[in-house]
Protein backbone atom coordinates (compact mmCIF):
# COMPACT_ATOMS: atom_id res chain seq x y z
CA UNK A 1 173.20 74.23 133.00
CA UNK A 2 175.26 75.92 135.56
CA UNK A 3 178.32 74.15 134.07
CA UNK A 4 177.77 75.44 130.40
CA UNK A 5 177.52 79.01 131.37
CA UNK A 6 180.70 78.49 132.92
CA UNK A 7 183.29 81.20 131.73
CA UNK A 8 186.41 80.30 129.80
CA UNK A 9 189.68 79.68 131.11
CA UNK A 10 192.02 82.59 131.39
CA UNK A 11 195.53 82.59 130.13
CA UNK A 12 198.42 84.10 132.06
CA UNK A 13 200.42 87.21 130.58
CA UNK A 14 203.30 85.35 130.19
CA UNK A 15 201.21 82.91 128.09
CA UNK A 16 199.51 85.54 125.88
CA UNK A 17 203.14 87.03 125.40
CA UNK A 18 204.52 83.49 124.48
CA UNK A 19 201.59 83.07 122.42
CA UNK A 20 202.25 86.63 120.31
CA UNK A 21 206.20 85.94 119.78
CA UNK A 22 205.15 82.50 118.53
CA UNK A 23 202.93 84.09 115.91
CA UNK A 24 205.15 86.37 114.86
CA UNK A 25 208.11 83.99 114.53
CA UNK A 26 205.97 82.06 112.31
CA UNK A 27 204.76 84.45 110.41
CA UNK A 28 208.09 86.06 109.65
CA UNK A 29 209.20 81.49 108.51
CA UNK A 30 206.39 81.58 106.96
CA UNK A 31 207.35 84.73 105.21
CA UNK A 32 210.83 84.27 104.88
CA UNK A 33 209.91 80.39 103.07
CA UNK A 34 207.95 82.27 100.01
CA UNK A 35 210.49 85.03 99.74
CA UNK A 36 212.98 82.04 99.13
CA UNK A 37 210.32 80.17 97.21
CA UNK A 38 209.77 83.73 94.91
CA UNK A 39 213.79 84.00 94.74
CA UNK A 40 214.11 80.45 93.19
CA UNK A 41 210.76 80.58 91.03
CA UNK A 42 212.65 84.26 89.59
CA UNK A 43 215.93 82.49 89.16
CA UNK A 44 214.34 79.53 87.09
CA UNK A 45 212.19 81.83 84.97
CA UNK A 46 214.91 83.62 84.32
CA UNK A 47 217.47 80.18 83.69
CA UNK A 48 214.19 78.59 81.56
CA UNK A 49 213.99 81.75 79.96
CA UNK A 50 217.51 82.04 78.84
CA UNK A 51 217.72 78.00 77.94
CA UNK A 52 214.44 78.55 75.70
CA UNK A 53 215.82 81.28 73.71
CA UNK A 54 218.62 79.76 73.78
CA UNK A 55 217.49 76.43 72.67
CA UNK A 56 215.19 78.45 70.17
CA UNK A 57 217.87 80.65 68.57
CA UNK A 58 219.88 76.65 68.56
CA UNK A 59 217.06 75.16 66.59
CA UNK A 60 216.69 78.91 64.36
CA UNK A 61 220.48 78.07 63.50
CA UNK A 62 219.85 74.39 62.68
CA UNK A 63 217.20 75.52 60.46
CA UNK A 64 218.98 77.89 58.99
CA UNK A 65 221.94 75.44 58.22
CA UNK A 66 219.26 73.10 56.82
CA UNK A 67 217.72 75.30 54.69
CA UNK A 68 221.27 76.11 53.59
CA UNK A 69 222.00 72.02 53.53
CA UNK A 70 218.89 72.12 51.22
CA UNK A 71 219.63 74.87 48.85
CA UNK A 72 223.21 73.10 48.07
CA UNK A 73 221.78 69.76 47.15
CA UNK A 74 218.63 71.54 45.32
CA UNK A 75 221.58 73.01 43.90
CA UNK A 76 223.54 70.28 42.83
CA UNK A 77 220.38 68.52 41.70
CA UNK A 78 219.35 71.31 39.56
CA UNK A 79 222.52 70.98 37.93
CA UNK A 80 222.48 67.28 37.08
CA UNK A 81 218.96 67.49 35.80
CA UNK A 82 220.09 70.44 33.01
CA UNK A 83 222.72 68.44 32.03
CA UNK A 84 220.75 65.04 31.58
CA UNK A 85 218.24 66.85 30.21
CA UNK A 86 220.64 68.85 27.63
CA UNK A 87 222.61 65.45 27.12
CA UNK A 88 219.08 63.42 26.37
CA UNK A 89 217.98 66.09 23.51
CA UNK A 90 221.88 66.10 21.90
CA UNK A 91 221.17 61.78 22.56
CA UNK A 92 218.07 62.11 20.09
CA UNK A 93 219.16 64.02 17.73
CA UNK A 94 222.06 61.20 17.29
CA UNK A 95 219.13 58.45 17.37
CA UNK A 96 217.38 60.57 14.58
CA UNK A 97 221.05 60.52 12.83
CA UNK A 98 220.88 56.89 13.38
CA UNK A 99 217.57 56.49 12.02
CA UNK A 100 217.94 58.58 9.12
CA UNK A 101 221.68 56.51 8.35
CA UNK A 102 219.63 52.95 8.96
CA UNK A 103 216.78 53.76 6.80
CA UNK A 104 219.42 55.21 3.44
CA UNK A 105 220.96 51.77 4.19
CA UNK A 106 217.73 50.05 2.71
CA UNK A 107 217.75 51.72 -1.02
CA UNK A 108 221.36 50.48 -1.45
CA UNK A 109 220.61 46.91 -0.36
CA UNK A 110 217.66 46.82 -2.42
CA UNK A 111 219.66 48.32 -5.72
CA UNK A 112 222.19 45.69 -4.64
CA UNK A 113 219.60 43.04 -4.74
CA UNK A 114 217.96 43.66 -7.92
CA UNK A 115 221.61 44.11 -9.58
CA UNK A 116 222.06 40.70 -8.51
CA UNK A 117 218.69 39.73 -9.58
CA UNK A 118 218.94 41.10 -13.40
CA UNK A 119 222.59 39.58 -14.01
CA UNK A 120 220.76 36.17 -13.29
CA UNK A 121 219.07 36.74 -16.54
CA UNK A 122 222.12 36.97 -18.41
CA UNK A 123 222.37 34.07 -20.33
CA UNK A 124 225.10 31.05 -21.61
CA UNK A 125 228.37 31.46 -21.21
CA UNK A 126 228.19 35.24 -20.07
CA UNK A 127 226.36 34.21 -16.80
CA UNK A 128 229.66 33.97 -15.04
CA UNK A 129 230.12 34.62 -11.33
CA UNK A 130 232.41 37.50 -12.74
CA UNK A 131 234.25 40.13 -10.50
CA UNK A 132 230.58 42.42 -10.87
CA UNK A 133 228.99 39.34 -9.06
CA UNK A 134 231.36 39.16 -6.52
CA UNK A 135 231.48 42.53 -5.30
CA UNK A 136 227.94 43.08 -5.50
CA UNK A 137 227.39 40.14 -3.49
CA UNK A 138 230.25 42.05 -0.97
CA UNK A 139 228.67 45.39 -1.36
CA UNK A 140 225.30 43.27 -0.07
CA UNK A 141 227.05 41.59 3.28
CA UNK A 142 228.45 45.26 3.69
CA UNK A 143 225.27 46.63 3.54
CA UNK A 144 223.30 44.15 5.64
CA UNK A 145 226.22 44.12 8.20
CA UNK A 146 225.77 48.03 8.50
CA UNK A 147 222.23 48.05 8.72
CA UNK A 148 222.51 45.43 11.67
CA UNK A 149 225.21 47.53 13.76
CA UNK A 150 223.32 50.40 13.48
CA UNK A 151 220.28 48.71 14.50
CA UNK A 152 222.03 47.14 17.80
CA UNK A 153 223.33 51.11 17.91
CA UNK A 154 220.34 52.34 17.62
CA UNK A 155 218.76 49.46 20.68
CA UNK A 156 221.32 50.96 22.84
CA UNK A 157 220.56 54.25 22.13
CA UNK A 158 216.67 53.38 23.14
CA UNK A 159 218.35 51.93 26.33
CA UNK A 160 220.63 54.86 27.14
CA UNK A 161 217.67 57.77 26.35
CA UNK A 162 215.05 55.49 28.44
CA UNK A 163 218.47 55.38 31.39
CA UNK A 164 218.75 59.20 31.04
CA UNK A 165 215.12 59.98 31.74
CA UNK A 166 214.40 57.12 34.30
CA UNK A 167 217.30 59.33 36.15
CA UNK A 168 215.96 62.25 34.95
CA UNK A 169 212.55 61.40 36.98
CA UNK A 170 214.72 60.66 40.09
CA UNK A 171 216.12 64.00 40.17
CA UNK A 172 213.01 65.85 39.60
CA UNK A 173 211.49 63.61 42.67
CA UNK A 174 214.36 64.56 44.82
CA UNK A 175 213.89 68.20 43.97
CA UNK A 176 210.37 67.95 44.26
CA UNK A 177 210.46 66.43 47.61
CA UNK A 178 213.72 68.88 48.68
CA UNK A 179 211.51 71.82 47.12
CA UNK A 180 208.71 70.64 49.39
CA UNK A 181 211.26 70.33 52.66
CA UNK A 182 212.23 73.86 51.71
CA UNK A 183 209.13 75.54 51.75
CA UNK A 184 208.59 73.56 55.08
CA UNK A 185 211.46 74.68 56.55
CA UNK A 186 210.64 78.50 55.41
CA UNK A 187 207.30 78.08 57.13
CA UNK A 188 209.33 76.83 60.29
CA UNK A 189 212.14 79.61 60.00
CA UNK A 190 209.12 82.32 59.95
CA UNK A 191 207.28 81.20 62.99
CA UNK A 192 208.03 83.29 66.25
CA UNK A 193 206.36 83.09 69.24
CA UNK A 194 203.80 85.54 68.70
CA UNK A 195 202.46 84.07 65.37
CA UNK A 196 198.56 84.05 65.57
CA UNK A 197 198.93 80.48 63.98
CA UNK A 198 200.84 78.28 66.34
CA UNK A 199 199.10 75.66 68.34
CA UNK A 200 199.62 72.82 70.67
CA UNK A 201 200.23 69.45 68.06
CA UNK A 202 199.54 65.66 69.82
CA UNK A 203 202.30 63.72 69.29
CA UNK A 204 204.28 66.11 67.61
CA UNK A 205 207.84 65.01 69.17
CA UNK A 206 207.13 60.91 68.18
CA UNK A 207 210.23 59.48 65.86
CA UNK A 208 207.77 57.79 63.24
CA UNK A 209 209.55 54.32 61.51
CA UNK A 210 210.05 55.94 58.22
CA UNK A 211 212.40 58.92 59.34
CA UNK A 212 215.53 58.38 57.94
CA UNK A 213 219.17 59.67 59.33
CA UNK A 214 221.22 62.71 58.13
CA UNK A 215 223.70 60.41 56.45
CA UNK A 216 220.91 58.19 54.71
CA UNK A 217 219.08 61.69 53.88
CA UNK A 218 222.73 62.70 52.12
CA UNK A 219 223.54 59.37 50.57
CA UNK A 220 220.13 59.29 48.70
CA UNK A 221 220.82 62.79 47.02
CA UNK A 222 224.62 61.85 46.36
CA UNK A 223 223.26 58.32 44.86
CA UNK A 224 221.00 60.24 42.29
CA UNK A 225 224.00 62.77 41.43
CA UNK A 226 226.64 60.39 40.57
CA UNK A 227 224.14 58.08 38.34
CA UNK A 228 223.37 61.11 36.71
CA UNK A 229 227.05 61.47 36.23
CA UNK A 230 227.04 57.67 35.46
CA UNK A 231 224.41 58.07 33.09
CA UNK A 232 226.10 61.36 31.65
CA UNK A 233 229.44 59.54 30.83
CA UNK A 234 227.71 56.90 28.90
CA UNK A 235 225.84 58.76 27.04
CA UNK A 236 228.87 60.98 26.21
CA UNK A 237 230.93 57.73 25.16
CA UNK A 238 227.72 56.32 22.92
CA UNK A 239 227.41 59.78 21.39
CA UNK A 240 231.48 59.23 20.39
CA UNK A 241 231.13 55.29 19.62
CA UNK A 242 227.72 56.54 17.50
CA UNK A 243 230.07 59.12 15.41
CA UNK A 244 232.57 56.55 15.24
CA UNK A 245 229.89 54.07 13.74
CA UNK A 246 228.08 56.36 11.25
CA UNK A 247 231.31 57.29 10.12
CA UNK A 248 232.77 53.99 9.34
CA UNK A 249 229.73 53.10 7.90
CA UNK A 250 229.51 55.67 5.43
CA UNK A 251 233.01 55.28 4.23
CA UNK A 252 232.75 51.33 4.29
CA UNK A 253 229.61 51.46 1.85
CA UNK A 254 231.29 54.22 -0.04
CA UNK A 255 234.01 52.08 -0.72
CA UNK A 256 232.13 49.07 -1.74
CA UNK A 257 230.17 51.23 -3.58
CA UNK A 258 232.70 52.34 -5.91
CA UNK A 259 234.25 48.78 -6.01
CA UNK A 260 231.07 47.79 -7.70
CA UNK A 261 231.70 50.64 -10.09
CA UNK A 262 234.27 49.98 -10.99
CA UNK A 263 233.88 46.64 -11.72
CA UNK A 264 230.73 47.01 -13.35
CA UNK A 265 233.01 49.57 -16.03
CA UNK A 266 235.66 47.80 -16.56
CA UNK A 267 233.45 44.45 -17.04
CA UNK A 268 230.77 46.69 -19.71
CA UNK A 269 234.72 47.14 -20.94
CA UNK A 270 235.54 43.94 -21.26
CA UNK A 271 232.09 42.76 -22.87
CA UNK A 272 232.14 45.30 -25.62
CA UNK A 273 235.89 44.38 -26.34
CA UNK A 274 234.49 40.64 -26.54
CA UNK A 275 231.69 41.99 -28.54
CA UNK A 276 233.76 44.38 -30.67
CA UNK A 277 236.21 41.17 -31.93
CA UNK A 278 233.13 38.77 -32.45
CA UNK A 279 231.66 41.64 -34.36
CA UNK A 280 234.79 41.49 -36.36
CA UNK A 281 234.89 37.77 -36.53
CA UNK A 282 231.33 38.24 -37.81
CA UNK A 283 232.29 40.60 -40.57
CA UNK A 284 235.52 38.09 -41.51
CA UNK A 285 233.23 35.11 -41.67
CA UNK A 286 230.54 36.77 -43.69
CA UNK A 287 233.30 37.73 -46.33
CA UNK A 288 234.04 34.31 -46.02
CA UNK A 289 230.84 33.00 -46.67
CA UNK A 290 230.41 35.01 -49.85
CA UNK A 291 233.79 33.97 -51.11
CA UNK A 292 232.49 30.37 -50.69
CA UNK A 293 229.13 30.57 -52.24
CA UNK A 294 230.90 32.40 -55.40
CA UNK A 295 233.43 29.32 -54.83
CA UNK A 296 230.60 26.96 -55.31
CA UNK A 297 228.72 28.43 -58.10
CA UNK A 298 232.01 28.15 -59.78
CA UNK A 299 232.37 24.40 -59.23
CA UNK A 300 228.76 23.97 -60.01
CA UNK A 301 229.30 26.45 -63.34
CA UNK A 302 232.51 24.31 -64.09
CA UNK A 303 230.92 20.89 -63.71
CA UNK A 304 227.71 22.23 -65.86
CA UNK A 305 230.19 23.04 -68.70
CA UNK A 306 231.99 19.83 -68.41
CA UNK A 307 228.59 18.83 -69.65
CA UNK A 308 229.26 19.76 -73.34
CA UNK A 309 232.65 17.92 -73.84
CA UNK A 310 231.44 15.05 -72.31
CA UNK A 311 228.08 14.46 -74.14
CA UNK A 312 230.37 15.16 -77.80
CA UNK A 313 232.70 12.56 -76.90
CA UNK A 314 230.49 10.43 -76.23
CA UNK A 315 228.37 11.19 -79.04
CA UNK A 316 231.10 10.92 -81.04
CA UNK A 317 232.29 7.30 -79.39
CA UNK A 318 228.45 6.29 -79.75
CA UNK A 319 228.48 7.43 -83.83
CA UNK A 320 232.22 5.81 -84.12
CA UNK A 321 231.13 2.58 -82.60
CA UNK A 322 228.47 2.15 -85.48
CA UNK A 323 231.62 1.64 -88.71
CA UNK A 324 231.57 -0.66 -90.62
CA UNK A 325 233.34 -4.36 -90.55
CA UNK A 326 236.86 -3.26 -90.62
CA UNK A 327 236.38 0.29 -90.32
CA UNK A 328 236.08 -0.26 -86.49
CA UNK A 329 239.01 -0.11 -85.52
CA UNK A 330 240.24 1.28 -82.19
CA UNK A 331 242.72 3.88 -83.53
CA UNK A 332 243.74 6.84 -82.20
CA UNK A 333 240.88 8.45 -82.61
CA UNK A 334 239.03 5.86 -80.85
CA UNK A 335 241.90 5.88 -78.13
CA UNK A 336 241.62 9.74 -77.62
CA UNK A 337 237.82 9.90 -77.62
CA UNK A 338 237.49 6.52 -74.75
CA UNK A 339 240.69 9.06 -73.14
CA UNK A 340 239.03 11.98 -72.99
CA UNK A 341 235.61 10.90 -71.76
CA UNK A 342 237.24 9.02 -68.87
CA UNK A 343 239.13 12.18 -67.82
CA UNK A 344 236.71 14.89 -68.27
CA UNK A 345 234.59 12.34 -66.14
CA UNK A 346 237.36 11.90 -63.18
CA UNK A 347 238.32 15.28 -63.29
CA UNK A 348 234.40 15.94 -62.33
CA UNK A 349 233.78 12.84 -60.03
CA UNK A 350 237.28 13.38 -58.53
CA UNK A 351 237.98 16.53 -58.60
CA UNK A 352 235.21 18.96 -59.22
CA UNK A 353 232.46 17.52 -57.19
CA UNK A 354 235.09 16.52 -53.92
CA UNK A 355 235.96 20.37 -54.63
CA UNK A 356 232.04 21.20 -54.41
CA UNK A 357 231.26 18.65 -51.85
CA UNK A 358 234.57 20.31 -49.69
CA UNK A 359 233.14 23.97 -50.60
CA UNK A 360 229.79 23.02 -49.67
CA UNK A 361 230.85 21.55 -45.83
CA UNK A 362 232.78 24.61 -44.95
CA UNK A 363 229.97 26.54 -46.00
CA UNK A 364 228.04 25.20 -44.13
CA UNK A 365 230.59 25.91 -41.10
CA UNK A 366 230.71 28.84 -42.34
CA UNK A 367 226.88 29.23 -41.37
CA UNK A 368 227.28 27.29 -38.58
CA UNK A 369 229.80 29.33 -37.28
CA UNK A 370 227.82 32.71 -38.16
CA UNK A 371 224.69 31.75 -36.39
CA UNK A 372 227.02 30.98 -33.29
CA UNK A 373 228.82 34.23 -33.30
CA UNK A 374 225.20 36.27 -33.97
CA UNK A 375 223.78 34.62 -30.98
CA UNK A 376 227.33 35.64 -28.88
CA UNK A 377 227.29 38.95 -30.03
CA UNK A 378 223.06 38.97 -29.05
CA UNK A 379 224.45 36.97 -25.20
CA UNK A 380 226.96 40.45 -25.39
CA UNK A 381 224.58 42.97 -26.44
CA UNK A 382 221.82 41.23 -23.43
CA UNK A 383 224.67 40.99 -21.19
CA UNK A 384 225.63 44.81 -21.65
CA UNK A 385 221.75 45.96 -21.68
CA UNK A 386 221.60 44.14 -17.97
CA UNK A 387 225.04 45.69 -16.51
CA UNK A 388 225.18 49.15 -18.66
CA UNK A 389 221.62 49.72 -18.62
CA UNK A 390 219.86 48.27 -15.93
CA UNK A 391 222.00 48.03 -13.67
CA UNK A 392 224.29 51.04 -13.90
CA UNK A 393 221.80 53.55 -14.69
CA UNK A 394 220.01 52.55 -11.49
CA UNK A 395 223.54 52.59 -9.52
CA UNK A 396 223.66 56.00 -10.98
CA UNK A 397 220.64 57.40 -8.37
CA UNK A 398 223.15 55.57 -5.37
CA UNK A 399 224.20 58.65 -3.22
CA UNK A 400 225.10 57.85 -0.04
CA UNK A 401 224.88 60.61 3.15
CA UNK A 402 226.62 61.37 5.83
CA UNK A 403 224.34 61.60 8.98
């Protein structure tokens, strides 16, 4: 007890004064440390500071330059689409040409067709694979030649108009999505550090797998412009081969078209020459015939009159062969009368009848030959109803357009 209510050792002067310099050498360490520390914590503020603007204005710059990266492909995008747009609408308007061109084709062919048909019912001789027949059988491969180019024209066209706007989509995705980057990179361009709207993102600074370089990011844009220049230049060249086409078309089926004209005059020509100089024939032959049948009723008059002589001399022979005893005697008389009935009767046997027999056989050429030149001149007058009026007056609604 006595020990705990023991006083507390005392410390010499020299001690105490130790003991005070001590303190205040620390304190003033201790002080001089966080005036350092303050010095350095100012100097990196002020170094963070200036690298955080710094990097800020930086990334202000880049996004500045990649809004203005943006604009020029948006740009150039914006132009590619007009023009495969513009170059699609003047494409239709040549498939409508082509349409229009492929479906005169068909009247033609099917005039064509039935030309040929009716000259099949021409008939004998006049169903001759004539010049008419040939051409129209031309002007048919001309026609069914055309129609198939333009159809293979008009396949590619298809092809080339679904081309345009398959690259027509690509662009407008590529603007869409450049549009989209845009308004993105507005958004970015407008934030500053005091906007009420900026927050703290997780993950914000991770390099996700489907980022894609600068030089992929230009190379997709630059693919899309040059096949819409690709696409462009063929559709320019098929709008020149299409011209081209149509027009060689028209004038090829023009051409053929008169051919067939032409042939089908100068054959109606020819057939009512033919006609003209059977009709003639006709006429002749007719004459003919009437000169033989008045031939022949004079033969048969002549041979009816021999009649008369013949029947008195041989009345006359029959009463002269009926004397008496001597009194029949075969004198001159007798002589004449036997002379007379044997040449009346050869000069009718002989002469008259071979004369009517003769007559008789060319008339009946004659006929023959009339009925044969009648059903010529009908072949003729069928033949020219088929090319003059079937067929000509139908080639006469023929007009073929240019598209």
């Amino acid at each position: 007890m006595a020990r705990l209510l023991q006083a507390p050792p005392k410390f010499l002067p020299t001690e105490w004064d130790i003991a005070n310099k001590m303190q205040c050498a620390s304190t003033e360490s201790q002080k001089s440390r966080s005036e350092r520390t303050i010095a350095e914590s100012q100097r990196l503020l002020d170094e963070i500071e200036k690298t955080t603007q710094k990097t800020q204005s930086d990334v202000n710059k880049k996004i500045e330059q990649r809004q203005e990266e943006i604009k020029f492909w948006r740009q150039e995008l914006d132009n590619k689409l007009e023009q495969i747009v513009h170059e699609t609408e003047v494409l239709l308007t040549f498939k409508t040409r082509l349409e229009k061109s492929l479906e005169s084709c068909k009247e033609p062919l099917v005039i064509a067709q039935k030309c040929l048909l009716n000259r099949q019912r021409r008939a004998g001789i006049d169903l001759v694979h004539d010049e008419v027949e040939q051409e129209l059988v031309k002007e048919a491969e001309v026609l069914q030649g055309v129609i198939a180019l333009l159809g293979r024209t008009l396949e590619q066209t298809n092809e080339q108009i679904r081309l345009n706007r398959s690259t027509k989509y690509n662009l407008e995705m590529d603007l869409k999505d450049k549009f989209t980057a845009s308004m993105i990179d507005d958004y970015c361009a407008s934030l500053t550090n005091n906007t009420p709207d900026i927050r703290y993102a997780d993950n914000a600074v991770k390099i996700e797998g489907n980022f894609v370089s600068p030089e992929d990011w230009i190379d997709f844009s630059n693919i899309n412009v040059k096949k819409a220049d690709k696409q462009r230049n063929n559709s320019l060249a098929l709008r020149v081969l299409i011209d081209g086409i149509l027009s060689q078309t028209v004038n090829d089926m023009r051409k053929q078209c008169e051919m067939v004209n032409v042939a089908f005059r100068n054959r109606v020509m020819e057939v009512k020459d033919a006609k003209h100089k059977l009709e003639t024939l006709l006429a002749m032959v007719m004459n003919e015939t009437a000169s033989q049948e008045k031939n022949i009723a004079a033969l048969r008059k002549a041979i009816a009159d021999k009649e008369g002589p013949v029947k008195v001399a041989q009345t006359r022979l029959e009463a002269r062969n009926h004397r008496p005893n001597v009194e029949l005697c075969y004198d001159t008389v007798q002589y004449r009368l036997i002379s007379e009935v044997q040449e009346i009767t050869k000069n009718i046997q002989r002469q008259l009848k071979d004369a009517l027999a003769q007559a008789e056989t060319e008339l009946k050429g004659l006929r023959r030959q009339q009925l044969s030149l009648e059903e010529e001149i009908q072949l003729k007058e069928n033949t020219l109803y088929i090319d003059e009026v079937l067929c000509m007056q139908m080639r006469e609604s023929l007009y073929i357009n240019n598209f």
